[in-house]
C-alpha atoms as a PDB file:
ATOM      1  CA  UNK A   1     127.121 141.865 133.350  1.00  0.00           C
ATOM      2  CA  UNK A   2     129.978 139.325 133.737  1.00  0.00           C
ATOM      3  CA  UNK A   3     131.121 137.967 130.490  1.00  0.00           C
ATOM      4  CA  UNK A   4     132.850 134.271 130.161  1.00  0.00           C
ATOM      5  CA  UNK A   5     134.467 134.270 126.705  1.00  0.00           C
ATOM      6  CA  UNK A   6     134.743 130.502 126.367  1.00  0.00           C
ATOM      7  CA  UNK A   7     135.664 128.965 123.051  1.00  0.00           C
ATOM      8  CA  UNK A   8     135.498 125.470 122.105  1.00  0.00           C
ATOM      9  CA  UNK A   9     139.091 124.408 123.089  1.00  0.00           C
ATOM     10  CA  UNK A  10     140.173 127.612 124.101  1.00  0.00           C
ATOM     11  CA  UNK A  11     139.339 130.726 126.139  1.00  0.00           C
ATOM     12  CA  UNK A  12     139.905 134.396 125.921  1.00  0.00           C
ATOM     13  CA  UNK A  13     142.023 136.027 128.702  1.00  0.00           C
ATOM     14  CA  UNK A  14     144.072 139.040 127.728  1.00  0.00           C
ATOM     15  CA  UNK A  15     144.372 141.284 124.297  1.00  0.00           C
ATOM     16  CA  UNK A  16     147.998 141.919 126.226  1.00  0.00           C
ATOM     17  CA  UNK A  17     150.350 141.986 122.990  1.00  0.00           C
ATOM     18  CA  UNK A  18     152.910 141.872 125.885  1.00  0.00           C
ATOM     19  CA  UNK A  19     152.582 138.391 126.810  1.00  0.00           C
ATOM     20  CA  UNK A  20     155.316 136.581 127.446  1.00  0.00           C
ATOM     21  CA  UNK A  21     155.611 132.686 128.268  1.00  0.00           C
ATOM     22  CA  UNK A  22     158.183 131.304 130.378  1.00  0.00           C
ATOM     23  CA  UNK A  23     158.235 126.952 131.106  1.00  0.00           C
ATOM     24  CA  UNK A  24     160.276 126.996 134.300  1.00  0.00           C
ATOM     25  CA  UNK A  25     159.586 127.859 137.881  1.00  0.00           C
ATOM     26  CA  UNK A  26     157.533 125.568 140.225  1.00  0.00           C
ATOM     27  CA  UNK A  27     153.494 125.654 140.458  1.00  0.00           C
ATOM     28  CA  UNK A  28     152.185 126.107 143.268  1.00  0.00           C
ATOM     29  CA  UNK A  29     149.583 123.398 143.985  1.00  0.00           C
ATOM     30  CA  UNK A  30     149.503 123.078 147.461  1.00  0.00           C
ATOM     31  CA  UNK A  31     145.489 124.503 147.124  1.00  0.00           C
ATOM     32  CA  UNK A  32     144.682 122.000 144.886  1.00  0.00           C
ATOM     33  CA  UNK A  33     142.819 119.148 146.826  1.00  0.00           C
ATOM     34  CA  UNK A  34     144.881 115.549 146.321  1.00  0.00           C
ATOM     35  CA  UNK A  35     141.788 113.645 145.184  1.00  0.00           C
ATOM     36  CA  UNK A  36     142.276 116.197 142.095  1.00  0.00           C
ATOM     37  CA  UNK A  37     143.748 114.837 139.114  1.00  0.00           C
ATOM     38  CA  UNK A  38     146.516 116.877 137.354  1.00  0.00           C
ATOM     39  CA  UNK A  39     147.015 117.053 133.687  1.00  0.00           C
ATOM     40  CA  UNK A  40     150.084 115.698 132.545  1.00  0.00           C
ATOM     41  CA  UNK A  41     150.585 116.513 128.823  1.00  0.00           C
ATOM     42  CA  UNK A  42     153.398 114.739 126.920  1.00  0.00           C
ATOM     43  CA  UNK A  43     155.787 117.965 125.914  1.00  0.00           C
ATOM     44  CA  UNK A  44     155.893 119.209 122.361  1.00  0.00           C
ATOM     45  CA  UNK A  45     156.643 122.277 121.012  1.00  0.00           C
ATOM     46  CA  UNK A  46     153.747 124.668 120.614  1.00  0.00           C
ATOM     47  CA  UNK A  47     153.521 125.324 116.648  1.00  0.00           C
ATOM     48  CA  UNK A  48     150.398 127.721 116.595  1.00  0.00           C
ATOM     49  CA  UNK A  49     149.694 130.843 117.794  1.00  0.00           C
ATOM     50  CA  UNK A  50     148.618 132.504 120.787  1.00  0.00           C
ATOM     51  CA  UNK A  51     151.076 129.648 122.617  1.00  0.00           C
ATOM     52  CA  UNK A  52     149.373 130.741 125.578  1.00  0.00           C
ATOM     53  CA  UNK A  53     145.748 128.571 124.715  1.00  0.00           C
ATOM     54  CA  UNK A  54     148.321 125.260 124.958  1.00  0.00           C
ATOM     55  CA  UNK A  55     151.148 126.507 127.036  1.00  0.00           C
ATOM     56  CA  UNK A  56     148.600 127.153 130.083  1.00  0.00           C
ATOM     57  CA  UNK A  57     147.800 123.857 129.793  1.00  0.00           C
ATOM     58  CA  UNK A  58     151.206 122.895 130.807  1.00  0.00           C
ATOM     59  CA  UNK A  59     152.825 121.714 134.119  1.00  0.00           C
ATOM     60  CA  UNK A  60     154.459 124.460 135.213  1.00  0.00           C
ATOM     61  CA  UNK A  61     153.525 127.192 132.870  1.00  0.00           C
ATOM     62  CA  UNK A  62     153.964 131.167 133.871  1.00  0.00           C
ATOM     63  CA  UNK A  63     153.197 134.239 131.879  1.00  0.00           C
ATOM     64  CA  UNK A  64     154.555 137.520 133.008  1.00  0.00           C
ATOM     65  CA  UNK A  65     152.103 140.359 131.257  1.00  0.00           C
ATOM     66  CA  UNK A  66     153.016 143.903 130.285  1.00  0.00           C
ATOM     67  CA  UNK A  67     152.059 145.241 133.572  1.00  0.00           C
ATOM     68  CA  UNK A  68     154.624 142.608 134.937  1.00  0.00           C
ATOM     69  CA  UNK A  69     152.319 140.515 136.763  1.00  0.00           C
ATOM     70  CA  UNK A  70     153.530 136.705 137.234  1.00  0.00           C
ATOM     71  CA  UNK A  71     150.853 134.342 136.413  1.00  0.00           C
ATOM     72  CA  UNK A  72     151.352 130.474 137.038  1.00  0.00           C
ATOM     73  CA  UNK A  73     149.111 127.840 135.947  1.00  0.00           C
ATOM     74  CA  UNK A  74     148.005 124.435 136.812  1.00  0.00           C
ATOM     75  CA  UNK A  75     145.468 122.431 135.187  1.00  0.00           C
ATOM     76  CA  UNK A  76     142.544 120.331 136.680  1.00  0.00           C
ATOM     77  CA  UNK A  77     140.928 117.054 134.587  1.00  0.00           C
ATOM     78  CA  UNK A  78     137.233 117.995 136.003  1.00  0.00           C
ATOM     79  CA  UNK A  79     135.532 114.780 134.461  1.00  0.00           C
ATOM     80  CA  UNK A  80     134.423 113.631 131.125  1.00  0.00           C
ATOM     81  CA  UNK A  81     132.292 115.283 128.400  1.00  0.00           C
ATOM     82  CA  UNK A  82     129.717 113.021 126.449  1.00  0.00           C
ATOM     83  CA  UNK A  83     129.401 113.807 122.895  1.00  0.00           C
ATOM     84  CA  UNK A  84     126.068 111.885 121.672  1.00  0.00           C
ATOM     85  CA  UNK A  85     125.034 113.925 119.192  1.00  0.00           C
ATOM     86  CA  UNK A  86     128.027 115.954 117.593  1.00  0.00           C
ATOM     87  CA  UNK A  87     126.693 119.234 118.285  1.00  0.00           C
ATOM     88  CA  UNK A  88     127.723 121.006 121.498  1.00  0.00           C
ATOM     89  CA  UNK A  89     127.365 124.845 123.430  1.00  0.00           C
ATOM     90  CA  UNK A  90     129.161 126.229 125.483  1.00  0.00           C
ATOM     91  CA  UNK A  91     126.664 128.367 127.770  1.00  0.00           C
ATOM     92  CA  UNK A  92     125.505 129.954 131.102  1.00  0.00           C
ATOM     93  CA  UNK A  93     124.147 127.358 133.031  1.00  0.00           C
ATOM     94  CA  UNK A  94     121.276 129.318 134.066  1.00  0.00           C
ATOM     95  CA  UNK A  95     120.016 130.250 130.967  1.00  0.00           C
ATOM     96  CA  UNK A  96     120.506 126.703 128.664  1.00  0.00           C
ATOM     97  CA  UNK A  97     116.899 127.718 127.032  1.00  0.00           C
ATOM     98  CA  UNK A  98     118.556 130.207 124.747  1.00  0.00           C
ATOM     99  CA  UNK A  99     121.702 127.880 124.376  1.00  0.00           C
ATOM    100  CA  UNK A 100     122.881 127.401 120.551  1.00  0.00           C
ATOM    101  CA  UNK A 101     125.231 124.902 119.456  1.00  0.00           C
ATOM    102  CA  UNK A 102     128.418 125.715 117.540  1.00  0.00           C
ATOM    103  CA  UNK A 103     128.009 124.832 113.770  1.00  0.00           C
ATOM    104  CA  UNK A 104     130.579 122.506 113.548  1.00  0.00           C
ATOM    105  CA  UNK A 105     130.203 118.660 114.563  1.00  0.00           C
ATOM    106  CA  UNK A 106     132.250 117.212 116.844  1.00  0.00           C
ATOM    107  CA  UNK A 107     133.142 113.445 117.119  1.00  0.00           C
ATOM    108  CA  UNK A 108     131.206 110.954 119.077  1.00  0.00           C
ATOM    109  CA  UNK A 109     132.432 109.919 122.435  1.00  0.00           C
ATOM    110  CA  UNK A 110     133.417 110.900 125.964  1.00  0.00           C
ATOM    111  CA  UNK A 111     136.803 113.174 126.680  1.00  0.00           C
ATOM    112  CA  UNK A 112     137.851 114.879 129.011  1.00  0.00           C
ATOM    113  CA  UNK A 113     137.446 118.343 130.338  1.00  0.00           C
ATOM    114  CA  UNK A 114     140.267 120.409 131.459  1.00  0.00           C
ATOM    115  CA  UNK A 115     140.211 123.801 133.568  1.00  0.00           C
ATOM    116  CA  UNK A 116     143.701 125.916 133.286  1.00  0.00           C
ATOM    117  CA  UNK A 117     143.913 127.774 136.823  1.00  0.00           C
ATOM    118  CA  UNK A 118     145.810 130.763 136.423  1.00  0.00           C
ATOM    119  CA  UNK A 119     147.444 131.800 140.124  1.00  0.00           C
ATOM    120  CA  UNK A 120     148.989 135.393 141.419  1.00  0.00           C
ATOM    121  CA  UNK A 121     150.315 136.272 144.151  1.00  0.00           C
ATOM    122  CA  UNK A 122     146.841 137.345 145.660  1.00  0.00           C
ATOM    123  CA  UNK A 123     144.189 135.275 143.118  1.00  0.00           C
ATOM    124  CA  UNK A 124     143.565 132.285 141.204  1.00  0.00           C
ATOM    125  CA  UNK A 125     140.938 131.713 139.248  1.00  0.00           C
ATOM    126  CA  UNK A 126     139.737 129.751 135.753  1.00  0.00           C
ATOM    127  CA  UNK A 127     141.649 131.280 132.790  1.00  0.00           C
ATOM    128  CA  UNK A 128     140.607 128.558 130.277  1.00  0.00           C
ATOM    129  CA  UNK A 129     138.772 125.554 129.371  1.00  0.00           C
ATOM    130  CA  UNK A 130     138.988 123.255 127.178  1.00  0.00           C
ATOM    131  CA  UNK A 131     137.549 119.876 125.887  1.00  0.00           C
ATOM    132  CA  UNK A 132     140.408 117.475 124.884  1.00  0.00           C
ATOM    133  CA  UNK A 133     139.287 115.737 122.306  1.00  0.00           C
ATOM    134  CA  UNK A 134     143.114 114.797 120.879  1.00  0.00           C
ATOM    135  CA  UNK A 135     146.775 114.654 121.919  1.00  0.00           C
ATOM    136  CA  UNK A 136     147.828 115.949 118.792  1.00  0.00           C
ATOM    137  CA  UNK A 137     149.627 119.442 118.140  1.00  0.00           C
ATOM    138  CA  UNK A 138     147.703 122.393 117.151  1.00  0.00           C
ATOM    139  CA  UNK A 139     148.086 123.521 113.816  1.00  0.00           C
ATOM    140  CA  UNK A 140     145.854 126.751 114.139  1.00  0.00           C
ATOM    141  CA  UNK A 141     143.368 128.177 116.415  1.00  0.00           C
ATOM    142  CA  UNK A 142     140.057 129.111 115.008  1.00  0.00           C
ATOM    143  CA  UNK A 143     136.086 130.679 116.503  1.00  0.00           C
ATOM    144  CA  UNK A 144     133.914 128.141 117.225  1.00  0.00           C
ATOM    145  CA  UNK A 145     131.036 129.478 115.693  1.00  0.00           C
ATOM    146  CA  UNK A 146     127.429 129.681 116.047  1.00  0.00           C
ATOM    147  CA  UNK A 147     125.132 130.186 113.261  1.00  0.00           C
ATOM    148  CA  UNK A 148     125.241 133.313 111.755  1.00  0.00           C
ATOM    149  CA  UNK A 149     128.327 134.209 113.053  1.00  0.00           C
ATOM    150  CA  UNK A 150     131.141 134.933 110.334  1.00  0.00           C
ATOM    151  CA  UNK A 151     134.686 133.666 110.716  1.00  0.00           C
ATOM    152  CA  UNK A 152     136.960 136.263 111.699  1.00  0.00           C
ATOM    153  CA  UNK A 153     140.510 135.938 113.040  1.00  0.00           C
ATOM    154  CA  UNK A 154     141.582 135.197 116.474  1.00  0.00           C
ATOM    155  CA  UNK A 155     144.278 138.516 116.101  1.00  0.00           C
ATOM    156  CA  UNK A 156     141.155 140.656 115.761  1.00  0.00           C
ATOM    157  CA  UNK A 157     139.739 143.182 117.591  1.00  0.00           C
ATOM    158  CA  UNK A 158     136.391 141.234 117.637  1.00  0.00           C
ATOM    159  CA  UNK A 159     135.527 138.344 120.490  1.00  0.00           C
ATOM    160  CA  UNK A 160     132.871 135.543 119.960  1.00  0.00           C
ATOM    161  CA  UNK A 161     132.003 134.801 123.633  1.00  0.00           C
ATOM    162  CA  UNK A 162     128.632 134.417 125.949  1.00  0.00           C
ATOM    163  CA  UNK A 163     127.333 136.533 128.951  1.00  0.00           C
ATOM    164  CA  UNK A 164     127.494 134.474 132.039  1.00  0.00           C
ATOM    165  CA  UNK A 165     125.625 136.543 134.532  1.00  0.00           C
ATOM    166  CA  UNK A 166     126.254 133.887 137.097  1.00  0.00           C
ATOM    167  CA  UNK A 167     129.956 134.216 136.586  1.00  0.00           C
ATOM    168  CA  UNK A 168     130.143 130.362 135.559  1.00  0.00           C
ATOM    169  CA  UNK A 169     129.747 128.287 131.610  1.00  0.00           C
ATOM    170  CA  UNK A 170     129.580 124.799 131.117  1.00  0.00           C
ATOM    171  CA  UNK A 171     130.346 122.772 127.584  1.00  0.00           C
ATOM    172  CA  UNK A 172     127.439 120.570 126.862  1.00  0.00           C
ATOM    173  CA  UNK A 173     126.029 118.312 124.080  1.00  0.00           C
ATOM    174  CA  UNK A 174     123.224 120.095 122.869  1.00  0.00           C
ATOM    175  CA  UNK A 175     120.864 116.888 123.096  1.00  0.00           C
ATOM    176  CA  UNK A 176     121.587 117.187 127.088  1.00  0.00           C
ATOM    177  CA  UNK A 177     120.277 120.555 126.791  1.00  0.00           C
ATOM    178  CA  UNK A 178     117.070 120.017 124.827  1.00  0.00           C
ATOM    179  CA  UNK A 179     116.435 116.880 127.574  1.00  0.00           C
ATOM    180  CA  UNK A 180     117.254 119.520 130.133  1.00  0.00           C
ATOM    181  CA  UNK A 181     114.885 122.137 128.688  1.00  0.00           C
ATOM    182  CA  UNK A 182     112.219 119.757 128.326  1.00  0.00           C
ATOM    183  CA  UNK A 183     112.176 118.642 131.730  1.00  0.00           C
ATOM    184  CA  UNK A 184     112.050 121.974 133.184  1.00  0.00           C
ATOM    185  CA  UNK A 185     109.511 123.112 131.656  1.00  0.00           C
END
């Protein structure tokens, strides 16, 4: 079973203590298709940690990890989230009957959705995602939670995350889902 760990603003992609951020060096976008918008994010200095859940957000971004693999990043704007209800999941696609929303409520609106594409020499692929709901810093990082699920810190050991057996997750307003279930059935 494939597992997408995808937290509301951030996503899990290494327990690498090692990780090291460096913002210089070109990204290679030349895959990317030109109808594609880029992310341009107005710089500011990262002030919560890990960086790496902003910094791989950046224009040209790179981590080198312990094993000394280069990783640059770009970042794709793949459309705009609707918020109607305040409550929203981040889920497997193919099984939305079992999604749960997070606990906390989220304000009303549309923003926009950003994929962070993390590139080696011989791969890219998603490393986050994140709904951009402000331009302001950071000031910690924190588990969205579902209920029943305690608060624990984002150094630990433990992961909140969802399987995605199809190898994909979406973010969602959970009164999309319930339409979506209904209809289905």
């Amino acid at each position: 079973m494939r597992y997408l760990f995808v937290l509301l603003l951030f996503a899990s992609c290494t327990g690498n203590s090692g990780l090291q951020l460096k913002l210089t060096g070109q990204v290679d976008n030349r895959n990317v298709k030109a109808q594609v918008d880029t992310l341009k994010i107005r710089p500011y200095t990262v002030k919560s940690r890990p960086a790496i859940f902003e910094t791989a957000f950046f224009t040209n971004a790179t981590a080198i990890t312990e094993d000394t693999i280069k990783t640059s990043f770009y970042t794709v704007n793949i459309g705009k989230l609707k918020v109607e209800t305040g409550e929203l999941v981040a889920w497997d696609p193919n099984q939305l009957e079992d999604a749960k929303p997070f606990i906390h409520k989220f304000p009303l609106g549309s923003y926009p959705v950003h994929l962070s594409i993390a590139k080696t020499k011989l791969d890219q692929r998603v490393a986050f995602a994140r709904v951009y709901f402000s331009a302001n810093h950071v000031s910690k990082w924190q588990f969205a939670l579902r209920k029943g699920q305690e608060n624990i810190p984002v150094f630990s050991d433990s992961i909140y995350g969802y399987g995605a057996d199809a190898g994909i997750g979406l973010f969602m307003d959970m009164g999309s889902v319930k339409a979506y279930n209904k209809q289905i059935k």
